[in-house]
Protein backbone atom coordinates (compact mmCIF):
# COMPACT_ATOMS: atom_id res chain seq x y z
CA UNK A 1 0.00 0.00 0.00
CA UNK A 2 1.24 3.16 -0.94
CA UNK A 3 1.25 6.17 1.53
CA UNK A 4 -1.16 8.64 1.58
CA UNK A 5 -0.08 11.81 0.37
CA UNK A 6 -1.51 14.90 1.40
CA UNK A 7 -0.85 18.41 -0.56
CA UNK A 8 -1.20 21.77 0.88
CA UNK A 9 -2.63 24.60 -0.79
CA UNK A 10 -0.30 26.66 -2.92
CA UNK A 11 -0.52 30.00 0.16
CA UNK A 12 -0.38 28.34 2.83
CA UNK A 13 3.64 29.21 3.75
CA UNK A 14 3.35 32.69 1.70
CA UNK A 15 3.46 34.02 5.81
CA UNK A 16 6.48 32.24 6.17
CA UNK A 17 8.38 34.15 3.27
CA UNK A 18 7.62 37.61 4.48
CA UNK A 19 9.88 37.08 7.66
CA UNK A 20 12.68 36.00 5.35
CA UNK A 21 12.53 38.65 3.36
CA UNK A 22 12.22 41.36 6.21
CA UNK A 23 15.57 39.95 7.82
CA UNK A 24 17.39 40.32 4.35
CA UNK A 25 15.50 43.74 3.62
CA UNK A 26 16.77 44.67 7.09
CA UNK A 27 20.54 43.14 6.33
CA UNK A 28 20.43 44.93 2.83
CA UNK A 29 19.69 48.32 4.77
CA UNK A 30 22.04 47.69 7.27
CA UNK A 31 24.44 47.17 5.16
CA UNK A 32 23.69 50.59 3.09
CA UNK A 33 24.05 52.40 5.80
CA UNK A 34 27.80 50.85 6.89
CA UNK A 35 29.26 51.66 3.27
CA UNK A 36 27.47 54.90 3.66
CA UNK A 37 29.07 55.81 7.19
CA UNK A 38 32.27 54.01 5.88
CA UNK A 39 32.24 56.43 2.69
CA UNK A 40 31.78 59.46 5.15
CA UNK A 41 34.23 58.36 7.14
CA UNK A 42 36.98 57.84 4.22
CA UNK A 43 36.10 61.42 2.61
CA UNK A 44 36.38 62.99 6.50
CA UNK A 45 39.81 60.65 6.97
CA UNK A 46 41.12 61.51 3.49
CA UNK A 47 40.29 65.17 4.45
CA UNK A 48 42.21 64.69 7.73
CA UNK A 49 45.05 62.79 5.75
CA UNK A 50 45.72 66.07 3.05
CA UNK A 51 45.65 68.30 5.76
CA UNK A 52 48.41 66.39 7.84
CA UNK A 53 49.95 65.99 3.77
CA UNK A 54 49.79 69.50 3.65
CA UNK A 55 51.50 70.27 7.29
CA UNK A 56 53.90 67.67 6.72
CA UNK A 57 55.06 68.88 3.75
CA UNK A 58 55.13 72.49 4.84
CA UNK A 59 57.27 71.16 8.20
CA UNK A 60 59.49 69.25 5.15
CA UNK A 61 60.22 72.49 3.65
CA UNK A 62 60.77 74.80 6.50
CA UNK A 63 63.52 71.95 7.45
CA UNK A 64 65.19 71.68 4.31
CA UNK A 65 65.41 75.46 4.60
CA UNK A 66 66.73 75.52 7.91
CA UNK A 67 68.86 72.56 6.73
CA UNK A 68 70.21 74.82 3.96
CA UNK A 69 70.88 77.52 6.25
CA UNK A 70 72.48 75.89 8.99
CA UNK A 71 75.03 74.19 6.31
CA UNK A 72 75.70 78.06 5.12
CA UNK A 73 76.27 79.29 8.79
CA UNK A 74 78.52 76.18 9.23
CA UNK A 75 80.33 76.79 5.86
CA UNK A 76 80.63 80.56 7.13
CA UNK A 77 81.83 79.71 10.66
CA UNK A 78 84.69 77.46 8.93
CA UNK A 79 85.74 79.94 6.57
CA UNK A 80 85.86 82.84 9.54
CA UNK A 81 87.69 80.43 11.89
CA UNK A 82 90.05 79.36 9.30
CA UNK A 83 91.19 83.07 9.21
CA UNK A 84 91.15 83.11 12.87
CA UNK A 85 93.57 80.35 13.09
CA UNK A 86 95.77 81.81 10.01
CA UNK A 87 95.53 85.64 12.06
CA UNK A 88 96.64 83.51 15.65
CA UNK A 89 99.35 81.95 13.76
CA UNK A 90 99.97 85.32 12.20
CA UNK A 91 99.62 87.05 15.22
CA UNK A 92 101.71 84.46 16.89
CA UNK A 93 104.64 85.08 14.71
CA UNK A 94 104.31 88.92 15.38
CA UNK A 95 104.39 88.35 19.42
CA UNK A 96 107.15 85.73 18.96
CA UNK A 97 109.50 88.63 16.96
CA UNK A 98 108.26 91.06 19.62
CA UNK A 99 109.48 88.76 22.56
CA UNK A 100 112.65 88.39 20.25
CA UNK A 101 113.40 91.93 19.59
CA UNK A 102 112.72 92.55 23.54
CA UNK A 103 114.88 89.82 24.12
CA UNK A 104 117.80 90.89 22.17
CA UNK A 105 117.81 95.12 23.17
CA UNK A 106 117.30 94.01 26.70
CA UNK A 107 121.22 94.00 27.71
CA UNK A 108 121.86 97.60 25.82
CA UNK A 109 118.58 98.78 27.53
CA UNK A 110 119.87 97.77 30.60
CA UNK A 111 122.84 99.34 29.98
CA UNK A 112 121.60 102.52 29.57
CA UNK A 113 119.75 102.70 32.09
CA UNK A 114 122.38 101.80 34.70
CA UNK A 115 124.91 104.05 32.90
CA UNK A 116 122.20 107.04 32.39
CA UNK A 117 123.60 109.17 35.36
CA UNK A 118 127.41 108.34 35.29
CA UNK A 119 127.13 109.84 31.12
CA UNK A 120 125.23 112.39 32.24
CA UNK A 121 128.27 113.75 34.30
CA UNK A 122 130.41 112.79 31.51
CA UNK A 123 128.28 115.29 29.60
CA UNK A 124 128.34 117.99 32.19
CA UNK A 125 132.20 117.93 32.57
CA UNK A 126 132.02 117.74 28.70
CA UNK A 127 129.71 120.80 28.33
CA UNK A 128 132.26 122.84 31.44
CA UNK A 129 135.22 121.91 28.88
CA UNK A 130 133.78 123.18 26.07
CA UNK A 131 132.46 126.69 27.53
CA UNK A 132 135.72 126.63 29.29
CA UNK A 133 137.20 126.48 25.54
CA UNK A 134 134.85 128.83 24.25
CA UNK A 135 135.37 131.31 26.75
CA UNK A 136 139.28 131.03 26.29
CA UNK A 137 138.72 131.18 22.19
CA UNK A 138 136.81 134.36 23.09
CA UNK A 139 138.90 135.85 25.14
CA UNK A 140 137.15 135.79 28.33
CA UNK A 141 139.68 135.94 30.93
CA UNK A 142 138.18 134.30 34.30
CA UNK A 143 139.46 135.59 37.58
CA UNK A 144 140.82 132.26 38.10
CA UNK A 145 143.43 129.96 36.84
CA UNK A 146 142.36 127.86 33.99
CA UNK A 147 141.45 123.94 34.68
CA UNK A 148 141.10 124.44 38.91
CA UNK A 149 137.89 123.78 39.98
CA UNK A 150 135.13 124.63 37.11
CA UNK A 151 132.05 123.61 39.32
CA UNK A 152 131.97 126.24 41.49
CA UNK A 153 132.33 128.93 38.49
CA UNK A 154 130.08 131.81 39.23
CA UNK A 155 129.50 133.94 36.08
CA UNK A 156 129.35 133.33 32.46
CA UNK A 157 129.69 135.89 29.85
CA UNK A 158 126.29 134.57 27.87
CA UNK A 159 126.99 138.38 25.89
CA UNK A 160 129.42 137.06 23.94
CA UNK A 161 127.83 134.04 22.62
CA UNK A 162 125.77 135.71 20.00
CA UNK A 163 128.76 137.42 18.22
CA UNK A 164 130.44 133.83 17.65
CA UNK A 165 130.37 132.06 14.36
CA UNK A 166 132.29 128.58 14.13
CA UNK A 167 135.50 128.08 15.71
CA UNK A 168 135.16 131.12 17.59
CA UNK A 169 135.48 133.60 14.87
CA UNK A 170 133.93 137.39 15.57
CA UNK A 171 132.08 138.88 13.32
C-alpha cells in the first residue's frame, strides 16, 4: 500500500516568506548604511590625511630650509675660523719677533739705564770743557786759573755768545 499523500494549498507558507525577506531587507539596509558611514568616514579621513599631507610637507620644507641655512652658517663659521687660526698663527709670529726683539735690546737697555747718570756727568764735565774752551777762544779771561775747579764757576759771559760764528770767529 502506498502512503497517503496529502498536498497543501499553494498559500499556505506565503506568511512564512515575508519574515525572510524582512531579515534580508533589514541586512540589505544595514548594510547601506555601513558603506554609507564608511564612505563618510573615508572622505572625513582623506580630508584629515591632506591636511596632515599639507602640514607635513610644509614642516618638510621649512627643514630643508633651515637645513640649507644651517650648512651656510657652518660653511661661514669654517671659513671665519680658518682666518682666525691663520691671524693667531699670524699674530703668533708677530708676538714671537716682539718677545725676540725685547729679548735681544734688553742687555743695551739695561745698559743705559744703569749708565744714564754716570754719562750724564760725563756730559756735564764735557759741556764745562767746552764753555771753558769757548770762553778762552773768546777771550774771556776768568778771575781764576784755567782747569782748577770749574764747578763752582760763578759767572758766564752769555753776551758774547751771540757774536760767535764757528770756531770762535767774531764777526
Amino acid at each position: 500500500q502506498a502512503p497517503d499523500a496529502e498536498f497543501s494549498d499553494a498559500g499556505h507558507r506565503k506568511l512564512e516568506t515575508k519574515g525572510v525577506i524582512s531579515i534580508l531587507s533589514s541586512i540589505i539596509e544595514d548594510l547601506g548604511d555601513e558603506i554609507r558611514n564608511a564612505m563618510e568616514a573615508e572622505a572625513a579621513a582623506q580630508v584629515e590625511h591632506e591636511k596632515q599631507m599639507a602640514t607635513a610637507t610644509k614642516l618638510k620644507e621649512e627643514l630643508m630650509e633651515k637645513k640649507v641655512n644651517l650648512e651656510d652658517m657652518f660653511a661661514k663659521h669654517s671659513e671665519e675660523k680658518s682666518e682666525e687660526v691663520a691671524n693667531k698663527k699670524s699674530n703668533q709670529q708677530d708676538l714671537k719677533s716682539e718677545q725676540d726683539y725685547k729679548k735681544n735690546i734688553t742687555p743695551d737697555c739695561d745698559w743705559i739705564m744703569n749708565a744714564f747718570s754716570e754719562r750724564a756727568s760725563k756730559r756735564e764735565a764735557e759741556m764745562n770743557g767746552l764753555r771753558t774752551a769757548k770762553d778762552y777762544l773768546s777771550g774771556f779771561k776768568p778771575s781764576e786759573p784755567a782747569l782748577l775747579d770749574k764747578k763752582h764757576m760763578t759767572s758766564f759771559e752769555d753776551r758774547v755768545l751771540p757774536g760767535l760764528k764757528f770756531l770762535g770767529i767774531r764777526e
